[in-house]
PDB file of N, CA and C in Angstrom:
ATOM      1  N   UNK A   1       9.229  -6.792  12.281  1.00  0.00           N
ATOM      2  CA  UNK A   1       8.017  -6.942  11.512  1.00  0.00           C
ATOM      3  C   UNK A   1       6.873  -7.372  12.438  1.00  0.00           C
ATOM      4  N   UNK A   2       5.916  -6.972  12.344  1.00  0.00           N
ATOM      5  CA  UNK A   2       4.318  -7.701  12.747  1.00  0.00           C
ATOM      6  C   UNK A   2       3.750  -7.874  11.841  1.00  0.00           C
ATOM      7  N   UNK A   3       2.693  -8.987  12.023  1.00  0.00           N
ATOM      8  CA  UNK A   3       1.946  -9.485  11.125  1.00  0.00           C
ATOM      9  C   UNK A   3       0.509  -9.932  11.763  1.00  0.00           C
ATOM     10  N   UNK A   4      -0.379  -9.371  10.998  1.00  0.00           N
ATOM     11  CA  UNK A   4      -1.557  -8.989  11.552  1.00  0.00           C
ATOM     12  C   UNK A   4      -3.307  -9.831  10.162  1.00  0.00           C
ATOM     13  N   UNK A   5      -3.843 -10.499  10.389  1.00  0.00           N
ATOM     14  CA  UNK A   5      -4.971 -10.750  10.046  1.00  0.00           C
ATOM     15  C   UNK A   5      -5.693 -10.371  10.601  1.00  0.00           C
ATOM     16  N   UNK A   6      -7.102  -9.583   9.221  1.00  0.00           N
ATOM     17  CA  UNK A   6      -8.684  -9.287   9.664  1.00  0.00           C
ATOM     18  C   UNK A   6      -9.428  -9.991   9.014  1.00  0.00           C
ATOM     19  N   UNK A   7     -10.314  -9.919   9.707  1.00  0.00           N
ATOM     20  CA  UNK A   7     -11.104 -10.905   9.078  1.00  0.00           C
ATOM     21  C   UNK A   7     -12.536  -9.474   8.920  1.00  0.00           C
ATOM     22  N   UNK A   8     -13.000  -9.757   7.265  1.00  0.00           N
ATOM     23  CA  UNK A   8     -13.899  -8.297   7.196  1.00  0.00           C
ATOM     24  C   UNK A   8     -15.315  -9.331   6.558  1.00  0.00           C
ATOM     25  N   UNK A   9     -15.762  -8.818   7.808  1.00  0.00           N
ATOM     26  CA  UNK A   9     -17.424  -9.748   7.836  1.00  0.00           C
ATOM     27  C   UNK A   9     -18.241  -8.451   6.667  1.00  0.00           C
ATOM     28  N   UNK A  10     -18.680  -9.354   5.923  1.00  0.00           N
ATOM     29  CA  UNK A  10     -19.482  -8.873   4.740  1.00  0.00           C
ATOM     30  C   UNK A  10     -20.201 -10.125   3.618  1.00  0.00           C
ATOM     31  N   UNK A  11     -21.160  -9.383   2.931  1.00  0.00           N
ATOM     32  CA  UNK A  11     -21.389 -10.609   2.105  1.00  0.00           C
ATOM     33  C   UNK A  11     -21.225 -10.789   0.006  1.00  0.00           C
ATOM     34  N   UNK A  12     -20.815  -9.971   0.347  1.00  0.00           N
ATOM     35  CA  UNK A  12     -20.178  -9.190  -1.389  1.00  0.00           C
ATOM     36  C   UNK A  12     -18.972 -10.436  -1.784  1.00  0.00           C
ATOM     37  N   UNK A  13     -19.104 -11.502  -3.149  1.00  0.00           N
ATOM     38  CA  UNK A  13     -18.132 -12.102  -3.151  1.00  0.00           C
ATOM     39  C   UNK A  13     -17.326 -11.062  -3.953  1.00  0.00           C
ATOM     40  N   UNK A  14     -17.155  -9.941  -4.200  1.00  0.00           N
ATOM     41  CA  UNK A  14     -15.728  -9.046  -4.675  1.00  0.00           C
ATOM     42  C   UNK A  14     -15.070  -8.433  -3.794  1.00  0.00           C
ATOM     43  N   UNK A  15     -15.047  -8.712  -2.498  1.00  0.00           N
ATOM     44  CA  UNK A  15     -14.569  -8.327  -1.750  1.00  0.00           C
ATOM     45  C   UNK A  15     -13.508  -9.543  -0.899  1.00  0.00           C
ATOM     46  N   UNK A  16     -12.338  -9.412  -0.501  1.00  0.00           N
ATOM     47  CA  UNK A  16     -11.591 -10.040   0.297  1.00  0.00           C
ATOM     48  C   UNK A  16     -12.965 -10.932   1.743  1.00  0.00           C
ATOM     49  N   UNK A  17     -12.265 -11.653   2.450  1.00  0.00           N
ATOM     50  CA  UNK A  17     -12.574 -12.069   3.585  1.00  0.00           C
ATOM     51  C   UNK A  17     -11.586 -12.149   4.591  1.00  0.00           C
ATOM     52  N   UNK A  18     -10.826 -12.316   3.483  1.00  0.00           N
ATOM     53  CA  UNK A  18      -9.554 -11.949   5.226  1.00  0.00           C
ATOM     54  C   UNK A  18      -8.320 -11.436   4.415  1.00  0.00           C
ATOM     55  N   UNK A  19      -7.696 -10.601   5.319  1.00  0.00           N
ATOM     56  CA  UNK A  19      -6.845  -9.741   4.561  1.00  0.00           C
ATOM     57  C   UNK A  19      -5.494  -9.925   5.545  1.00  0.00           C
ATOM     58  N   UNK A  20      -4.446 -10.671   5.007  1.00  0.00           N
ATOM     59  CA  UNK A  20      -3.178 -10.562   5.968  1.00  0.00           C
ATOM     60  C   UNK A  20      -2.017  -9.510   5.643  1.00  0.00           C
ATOM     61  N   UNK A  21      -1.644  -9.143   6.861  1.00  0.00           N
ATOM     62  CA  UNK A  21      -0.762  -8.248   6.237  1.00  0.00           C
ATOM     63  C   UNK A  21       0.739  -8.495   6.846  1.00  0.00           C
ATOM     64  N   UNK A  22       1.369  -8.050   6.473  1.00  0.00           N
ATOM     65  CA  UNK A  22       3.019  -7.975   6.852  1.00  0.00           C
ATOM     66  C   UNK A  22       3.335  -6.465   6.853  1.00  0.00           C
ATOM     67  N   UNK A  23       3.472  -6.219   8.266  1.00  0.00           N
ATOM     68  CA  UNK A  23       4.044  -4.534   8.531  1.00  0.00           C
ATOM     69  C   UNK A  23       5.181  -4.219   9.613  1.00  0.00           C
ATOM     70  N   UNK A  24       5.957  -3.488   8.476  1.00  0.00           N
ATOM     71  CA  UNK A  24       7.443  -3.032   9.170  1.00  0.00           C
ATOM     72  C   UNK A  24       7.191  -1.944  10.734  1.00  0.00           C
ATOM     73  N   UNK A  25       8.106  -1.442  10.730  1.00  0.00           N
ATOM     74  CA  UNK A  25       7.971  -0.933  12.284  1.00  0.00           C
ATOM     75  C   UNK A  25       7.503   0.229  12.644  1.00  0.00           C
ATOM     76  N   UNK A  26       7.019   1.191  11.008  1.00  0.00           N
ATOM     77  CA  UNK A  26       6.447   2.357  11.375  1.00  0.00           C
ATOM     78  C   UNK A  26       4.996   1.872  11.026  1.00  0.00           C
ATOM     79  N   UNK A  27       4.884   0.657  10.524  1.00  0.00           N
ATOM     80  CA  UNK A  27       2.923   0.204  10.313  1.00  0.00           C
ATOM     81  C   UNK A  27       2.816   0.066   8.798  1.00  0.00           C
ATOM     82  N   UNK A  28       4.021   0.639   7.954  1.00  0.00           N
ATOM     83  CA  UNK A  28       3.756  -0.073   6.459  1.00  0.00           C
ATOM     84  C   UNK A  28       3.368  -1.372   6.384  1.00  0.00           C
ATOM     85  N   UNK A  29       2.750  -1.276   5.126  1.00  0.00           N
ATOM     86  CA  UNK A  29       2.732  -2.665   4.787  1.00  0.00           C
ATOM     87  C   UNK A  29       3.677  -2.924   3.653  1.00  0.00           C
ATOM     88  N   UNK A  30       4.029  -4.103   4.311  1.00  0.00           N
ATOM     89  CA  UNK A  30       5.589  -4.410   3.111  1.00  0.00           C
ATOM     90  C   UNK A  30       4.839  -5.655   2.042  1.00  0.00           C
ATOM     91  N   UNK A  31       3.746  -6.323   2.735  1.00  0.00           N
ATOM     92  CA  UNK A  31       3.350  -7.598   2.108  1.00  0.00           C
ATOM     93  C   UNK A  31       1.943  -7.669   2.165  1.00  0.00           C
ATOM     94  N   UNK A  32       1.197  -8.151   1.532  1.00  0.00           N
ATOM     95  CA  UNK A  32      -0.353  -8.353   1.423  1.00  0.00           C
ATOM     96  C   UNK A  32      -0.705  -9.268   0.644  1.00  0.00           C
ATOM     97  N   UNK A  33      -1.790 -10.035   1.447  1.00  0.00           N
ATOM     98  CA  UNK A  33      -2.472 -11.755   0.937  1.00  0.00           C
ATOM     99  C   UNK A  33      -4.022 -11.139   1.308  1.00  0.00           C
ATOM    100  N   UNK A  34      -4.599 -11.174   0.006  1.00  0.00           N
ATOM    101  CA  UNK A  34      -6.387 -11.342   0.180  1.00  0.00           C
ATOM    102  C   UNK A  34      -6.744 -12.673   0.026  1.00  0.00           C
ATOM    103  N   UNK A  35      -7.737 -12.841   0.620  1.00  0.00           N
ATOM    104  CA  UNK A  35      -8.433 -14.456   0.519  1.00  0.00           C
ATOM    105  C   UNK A  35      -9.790 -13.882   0.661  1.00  0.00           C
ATOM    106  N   UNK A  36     -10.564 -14.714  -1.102  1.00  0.00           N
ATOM    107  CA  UNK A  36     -12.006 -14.322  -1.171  1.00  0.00           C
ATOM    108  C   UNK A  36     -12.903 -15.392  -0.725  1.00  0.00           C
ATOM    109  N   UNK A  37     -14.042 -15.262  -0.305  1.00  0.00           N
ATOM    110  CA  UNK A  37     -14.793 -16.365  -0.158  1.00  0.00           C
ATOM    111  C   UNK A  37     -14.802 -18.086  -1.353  1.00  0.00           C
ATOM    112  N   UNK A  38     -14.405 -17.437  -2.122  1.00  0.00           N
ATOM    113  CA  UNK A  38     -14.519 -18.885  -3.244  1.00  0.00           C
ATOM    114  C   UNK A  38     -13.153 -19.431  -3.116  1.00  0.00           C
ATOM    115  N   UNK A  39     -12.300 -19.005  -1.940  1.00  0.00           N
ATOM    116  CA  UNK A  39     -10.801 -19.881  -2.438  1.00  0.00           C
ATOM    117  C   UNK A  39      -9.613 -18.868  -3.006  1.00  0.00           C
ATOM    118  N   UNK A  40      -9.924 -17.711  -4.049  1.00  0.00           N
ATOM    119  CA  UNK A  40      -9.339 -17.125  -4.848  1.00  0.00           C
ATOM    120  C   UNK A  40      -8.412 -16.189  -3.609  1.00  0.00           C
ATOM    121  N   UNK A  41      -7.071 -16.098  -4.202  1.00  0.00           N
ATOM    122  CA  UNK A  41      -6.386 -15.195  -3.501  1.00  0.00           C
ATOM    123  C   UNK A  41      -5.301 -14.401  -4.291  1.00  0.00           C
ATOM    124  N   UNK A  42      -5.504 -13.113  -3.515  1.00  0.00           N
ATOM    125  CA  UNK A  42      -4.395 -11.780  -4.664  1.00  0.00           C
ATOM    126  C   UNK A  42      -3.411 -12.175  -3.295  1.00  0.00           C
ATOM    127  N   UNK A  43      -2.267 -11.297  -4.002  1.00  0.00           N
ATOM    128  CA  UNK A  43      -0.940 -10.605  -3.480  1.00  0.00           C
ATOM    129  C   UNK A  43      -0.481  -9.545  -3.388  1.00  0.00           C
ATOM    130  N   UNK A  44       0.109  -8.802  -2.766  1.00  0.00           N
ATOM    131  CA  UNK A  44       1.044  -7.338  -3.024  1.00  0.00           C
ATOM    132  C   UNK A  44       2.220  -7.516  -2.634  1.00  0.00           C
ATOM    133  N   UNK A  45       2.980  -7.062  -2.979  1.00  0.00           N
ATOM    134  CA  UNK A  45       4.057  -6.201  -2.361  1.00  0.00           C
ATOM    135  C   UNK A  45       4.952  -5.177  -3.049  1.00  0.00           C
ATOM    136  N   UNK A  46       6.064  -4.304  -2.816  1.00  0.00           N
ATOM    137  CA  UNK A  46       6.222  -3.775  -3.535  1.00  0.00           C
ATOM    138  C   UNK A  46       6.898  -3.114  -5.043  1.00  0.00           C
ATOM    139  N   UNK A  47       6.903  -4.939  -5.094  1.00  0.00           N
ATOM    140  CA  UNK A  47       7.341  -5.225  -6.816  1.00  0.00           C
ATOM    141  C   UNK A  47       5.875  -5.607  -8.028  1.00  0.00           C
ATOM    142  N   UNK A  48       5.476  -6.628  -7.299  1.00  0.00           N
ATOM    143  CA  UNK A  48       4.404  -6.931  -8.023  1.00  0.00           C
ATOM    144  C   UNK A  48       3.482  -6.993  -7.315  1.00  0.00           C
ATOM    145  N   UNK A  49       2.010  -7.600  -7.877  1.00  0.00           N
ATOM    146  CA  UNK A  49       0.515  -7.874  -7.326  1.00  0.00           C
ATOM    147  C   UNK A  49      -0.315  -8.610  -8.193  1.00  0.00           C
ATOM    148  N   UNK A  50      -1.297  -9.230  -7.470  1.00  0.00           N
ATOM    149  CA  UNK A  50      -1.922  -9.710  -8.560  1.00  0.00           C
ATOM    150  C   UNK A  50      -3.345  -9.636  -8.217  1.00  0.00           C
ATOM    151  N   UNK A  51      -4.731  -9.767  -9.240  1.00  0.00           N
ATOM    152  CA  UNK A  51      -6.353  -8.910  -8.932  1.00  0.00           C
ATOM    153  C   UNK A  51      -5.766  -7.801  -8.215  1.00  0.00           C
ATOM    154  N   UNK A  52      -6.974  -7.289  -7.515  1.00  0.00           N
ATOM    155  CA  UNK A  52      -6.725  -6.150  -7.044  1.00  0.00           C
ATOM    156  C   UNK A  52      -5.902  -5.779  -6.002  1.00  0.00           C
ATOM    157  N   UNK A  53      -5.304  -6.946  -5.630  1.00  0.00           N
ATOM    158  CA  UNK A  53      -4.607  -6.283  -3.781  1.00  0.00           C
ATOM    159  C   UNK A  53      -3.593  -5.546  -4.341  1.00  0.00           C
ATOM    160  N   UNK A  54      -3.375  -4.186  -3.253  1.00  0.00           N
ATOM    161  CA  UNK A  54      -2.538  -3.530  -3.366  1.00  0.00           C
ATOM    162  C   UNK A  54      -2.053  -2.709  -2.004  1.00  0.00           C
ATOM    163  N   UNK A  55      -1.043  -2.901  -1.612  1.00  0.00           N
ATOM    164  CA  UNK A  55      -0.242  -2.518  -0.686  1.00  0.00           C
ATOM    165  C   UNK A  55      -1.620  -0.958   0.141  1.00  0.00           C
ATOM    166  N   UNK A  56      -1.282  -0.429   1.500  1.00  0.00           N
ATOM    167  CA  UNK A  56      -2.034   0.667   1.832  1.00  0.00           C
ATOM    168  C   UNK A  56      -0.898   1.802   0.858  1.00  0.00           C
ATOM    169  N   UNK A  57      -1.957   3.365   1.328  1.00  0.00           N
ATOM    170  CA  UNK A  57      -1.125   4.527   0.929  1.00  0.00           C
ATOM    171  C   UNK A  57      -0.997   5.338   1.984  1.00  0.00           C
ATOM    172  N   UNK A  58      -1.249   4.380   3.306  1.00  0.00           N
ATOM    173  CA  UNK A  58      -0.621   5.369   4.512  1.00  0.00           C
ATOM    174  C   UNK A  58      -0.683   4.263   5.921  1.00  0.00           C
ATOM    175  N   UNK A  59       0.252   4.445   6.771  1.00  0.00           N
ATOM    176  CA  UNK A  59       0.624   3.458   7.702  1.00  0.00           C
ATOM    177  C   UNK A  59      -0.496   2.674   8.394  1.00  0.00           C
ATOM    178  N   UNK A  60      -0.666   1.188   8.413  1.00  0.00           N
ATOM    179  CA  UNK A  60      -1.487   0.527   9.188  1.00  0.00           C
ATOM    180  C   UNK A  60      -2.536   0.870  10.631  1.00  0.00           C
ATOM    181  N   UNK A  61      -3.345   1.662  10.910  1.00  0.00           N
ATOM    182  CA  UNK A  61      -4.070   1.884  11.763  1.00  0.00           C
ATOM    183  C   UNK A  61      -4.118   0.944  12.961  1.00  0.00           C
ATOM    184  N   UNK A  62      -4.154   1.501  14.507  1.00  0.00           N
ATOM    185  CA  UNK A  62      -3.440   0.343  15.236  1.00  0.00           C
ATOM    186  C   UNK A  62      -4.805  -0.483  15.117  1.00  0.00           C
ATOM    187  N   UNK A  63      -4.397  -1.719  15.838  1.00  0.00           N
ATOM    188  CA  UNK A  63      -6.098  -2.975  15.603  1.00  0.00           C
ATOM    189  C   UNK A  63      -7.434  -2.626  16.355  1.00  0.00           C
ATOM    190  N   UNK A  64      -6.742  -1.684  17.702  1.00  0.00           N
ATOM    191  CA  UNK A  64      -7.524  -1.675  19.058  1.00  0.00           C
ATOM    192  C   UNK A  64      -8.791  -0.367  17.877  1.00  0.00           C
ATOM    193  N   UNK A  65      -8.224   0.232  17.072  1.00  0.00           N
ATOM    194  CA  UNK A  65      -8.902   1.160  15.956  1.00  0.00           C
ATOM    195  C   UNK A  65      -9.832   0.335  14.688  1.00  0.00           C
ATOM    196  N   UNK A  66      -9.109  -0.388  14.270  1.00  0.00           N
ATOM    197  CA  UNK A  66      -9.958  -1.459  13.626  1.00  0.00           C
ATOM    198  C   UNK A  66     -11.205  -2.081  14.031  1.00  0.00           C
ATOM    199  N   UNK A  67     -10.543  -2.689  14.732  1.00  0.00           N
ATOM    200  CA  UNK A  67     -11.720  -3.207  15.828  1.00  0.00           C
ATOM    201  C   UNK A  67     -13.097  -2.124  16.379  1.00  0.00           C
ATOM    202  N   UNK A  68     -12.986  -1.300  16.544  1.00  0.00           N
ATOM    203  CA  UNK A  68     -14.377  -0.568  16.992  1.00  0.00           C
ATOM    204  C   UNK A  68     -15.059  -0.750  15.634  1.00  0.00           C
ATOM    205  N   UNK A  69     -15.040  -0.501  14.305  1.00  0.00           N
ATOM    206  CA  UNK A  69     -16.374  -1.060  13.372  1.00  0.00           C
ATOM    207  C   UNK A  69     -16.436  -2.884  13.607  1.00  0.00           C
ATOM    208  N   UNK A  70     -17.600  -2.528  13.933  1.00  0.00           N
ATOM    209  CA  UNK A  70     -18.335  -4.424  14.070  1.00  0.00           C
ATOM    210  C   UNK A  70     -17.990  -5.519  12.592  1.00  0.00           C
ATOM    211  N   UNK A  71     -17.582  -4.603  11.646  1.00  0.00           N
ATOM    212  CA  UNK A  71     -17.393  -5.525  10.570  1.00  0.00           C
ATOM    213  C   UNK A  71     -16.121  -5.914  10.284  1.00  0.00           C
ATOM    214  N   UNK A  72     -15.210  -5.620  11.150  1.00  0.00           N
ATOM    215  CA  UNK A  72     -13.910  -5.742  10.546  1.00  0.00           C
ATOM    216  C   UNK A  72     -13.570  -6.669  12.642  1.00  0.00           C
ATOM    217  N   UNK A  73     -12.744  -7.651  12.368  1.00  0.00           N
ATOM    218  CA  UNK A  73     -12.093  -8.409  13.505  1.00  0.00           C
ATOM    219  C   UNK A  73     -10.614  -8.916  13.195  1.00  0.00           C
ATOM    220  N   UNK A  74      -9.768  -7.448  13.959  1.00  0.00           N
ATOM    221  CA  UNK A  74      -8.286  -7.791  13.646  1.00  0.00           C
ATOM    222  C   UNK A  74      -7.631  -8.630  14.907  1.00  0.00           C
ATOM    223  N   UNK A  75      -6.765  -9.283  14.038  1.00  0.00           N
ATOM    224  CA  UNK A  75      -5.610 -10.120  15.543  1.00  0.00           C
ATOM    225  C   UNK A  75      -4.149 -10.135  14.649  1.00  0.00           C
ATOM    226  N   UNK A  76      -3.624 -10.276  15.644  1.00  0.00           N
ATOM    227  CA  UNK A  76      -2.021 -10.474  15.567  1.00  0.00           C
ATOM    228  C   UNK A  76      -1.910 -11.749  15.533  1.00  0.00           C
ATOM    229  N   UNK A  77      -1.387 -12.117  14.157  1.00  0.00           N
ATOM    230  CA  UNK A  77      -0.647 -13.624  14.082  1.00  0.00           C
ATOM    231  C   UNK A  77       0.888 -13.510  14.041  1.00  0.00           C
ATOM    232  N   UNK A  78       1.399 -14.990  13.860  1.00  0.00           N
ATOM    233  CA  UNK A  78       2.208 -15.292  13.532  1.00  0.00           C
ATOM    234  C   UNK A  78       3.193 -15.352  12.459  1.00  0.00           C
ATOM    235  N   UNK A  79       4.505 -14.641  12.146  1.00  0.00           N
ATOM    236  CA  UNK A  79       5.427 -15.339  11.015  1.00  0.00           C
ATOM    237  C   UNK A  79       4.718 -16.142   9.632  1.00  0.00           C
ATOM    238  N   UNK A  80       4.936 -17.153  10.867  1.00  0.00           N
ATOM    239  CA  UNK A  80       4.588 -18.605  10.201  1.00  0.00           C
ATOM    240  C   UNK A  80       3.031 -18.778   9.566  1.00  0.00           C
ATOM    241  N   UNK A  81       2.198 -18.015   9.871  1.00  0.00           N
ATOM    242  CA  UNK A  81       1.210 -18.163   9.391  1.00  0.00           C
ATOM    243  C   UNK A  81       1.043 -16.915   8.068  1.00  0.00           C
ATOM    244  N   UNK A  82       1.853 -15.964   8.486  1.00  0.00           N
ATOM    245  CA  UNK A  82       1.862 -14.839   6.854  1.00  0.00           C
ATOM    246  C   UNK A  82       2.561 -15.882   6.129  1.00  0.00           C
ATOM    247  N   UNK A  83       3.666 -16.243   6.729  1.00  0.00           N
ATOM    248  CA  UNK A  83       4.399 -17.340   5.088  1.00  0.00           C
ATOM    249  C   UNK A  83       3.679 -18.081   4.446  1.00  0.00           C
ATOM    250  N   UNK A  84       3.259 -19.015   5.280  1.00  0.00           N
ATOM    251  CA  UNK A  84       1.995 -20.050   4.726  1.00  0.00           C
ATOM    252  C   UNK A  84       1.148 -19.071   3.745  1.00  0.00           C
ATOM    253  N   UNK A  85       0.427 -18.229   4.387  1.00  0.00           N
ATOM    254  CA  UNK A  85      -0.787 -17.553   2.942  1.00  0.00           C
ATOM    255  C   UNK A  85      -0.246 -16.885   2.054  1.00  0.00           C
ATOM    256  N   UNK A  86       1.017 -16.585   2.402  1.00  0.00           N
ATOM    257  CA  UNK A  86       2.018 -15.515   1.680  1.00  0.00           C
ATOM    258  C   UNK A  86       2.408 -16.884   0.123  1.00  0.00           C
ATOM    259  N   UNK A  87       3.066 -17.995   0.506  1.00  0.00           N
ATOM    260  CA  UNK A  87       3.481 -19.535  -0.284  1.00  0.00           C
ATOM    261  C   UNK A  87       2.208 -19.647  -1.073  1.00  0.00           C
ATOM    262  N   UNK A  88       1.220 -19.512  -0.455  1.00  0.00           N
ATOM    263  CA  UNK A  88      -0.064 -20.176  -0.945  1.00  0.00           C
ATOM    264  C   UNK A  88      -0.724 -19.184  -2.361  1.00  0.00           C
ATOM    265  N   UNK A  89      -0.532 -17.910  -1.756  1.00  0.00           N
ATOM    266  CA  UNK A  89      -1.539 -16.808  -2.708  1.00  0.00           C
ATOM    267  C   UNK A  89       0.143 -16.984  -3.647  1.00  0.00           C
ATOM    268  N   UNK A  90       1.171 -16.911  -4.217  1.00  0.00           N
ATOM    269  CA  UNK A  90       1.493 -17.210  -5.253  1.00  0.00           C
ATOM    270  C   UNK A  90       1.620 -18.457  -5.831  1.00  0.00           C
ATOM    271  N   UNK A  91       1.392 -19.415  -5.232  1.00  0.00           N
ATOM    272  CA  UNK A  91       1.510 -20.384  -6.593  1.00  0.00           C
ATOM    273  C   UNK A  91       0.525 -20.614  -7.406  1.00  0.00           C
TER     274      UNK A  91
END
């Protein structure tokens, strides 16, 4: 698995601010945590979801690709840090 946060610079509060993901080894995403500017956070994966997050409909784009639009700033985290937002956006 990799696990990857962006952070998507914008100023729309219906939109995410940072979007974590959890992706298996061909770039799915198996797991997804939005976090909006006010605190509020969805979930995905591929049983349930909650607001709008919802899993992609085609494999994760690599970051070094992300990264060229100025509004979007991806990095590679940690495990331990998808669990944490992963624990957090369901309770």
């Amino acid at each position: 698995m990799r696990y990857v946060k962006v952070r998507w610079i914008h100023t729309s509060p219906n939109y995410p601010e940072l979007i974590y993901s959890e992706l298996d080894q061909e770039m799915w995403e198996m797991r997804k945590v939005e976090v909006y500017a006010d605190g509020r956070m969805d979930f995905a994966n591929s049983n349930e979801r909650s607001g709008n997050a919802k899993l992609g409909i085609a494999p994760y784009p690599p970051l070094e690709e992300i990264a060229t639009d100025p509004q979007f700033d991806p990095m590679v985290i940690s495990v331990e840090e998808f669990e944490s937002m992963w624990a957090r956006a369901r309770t």
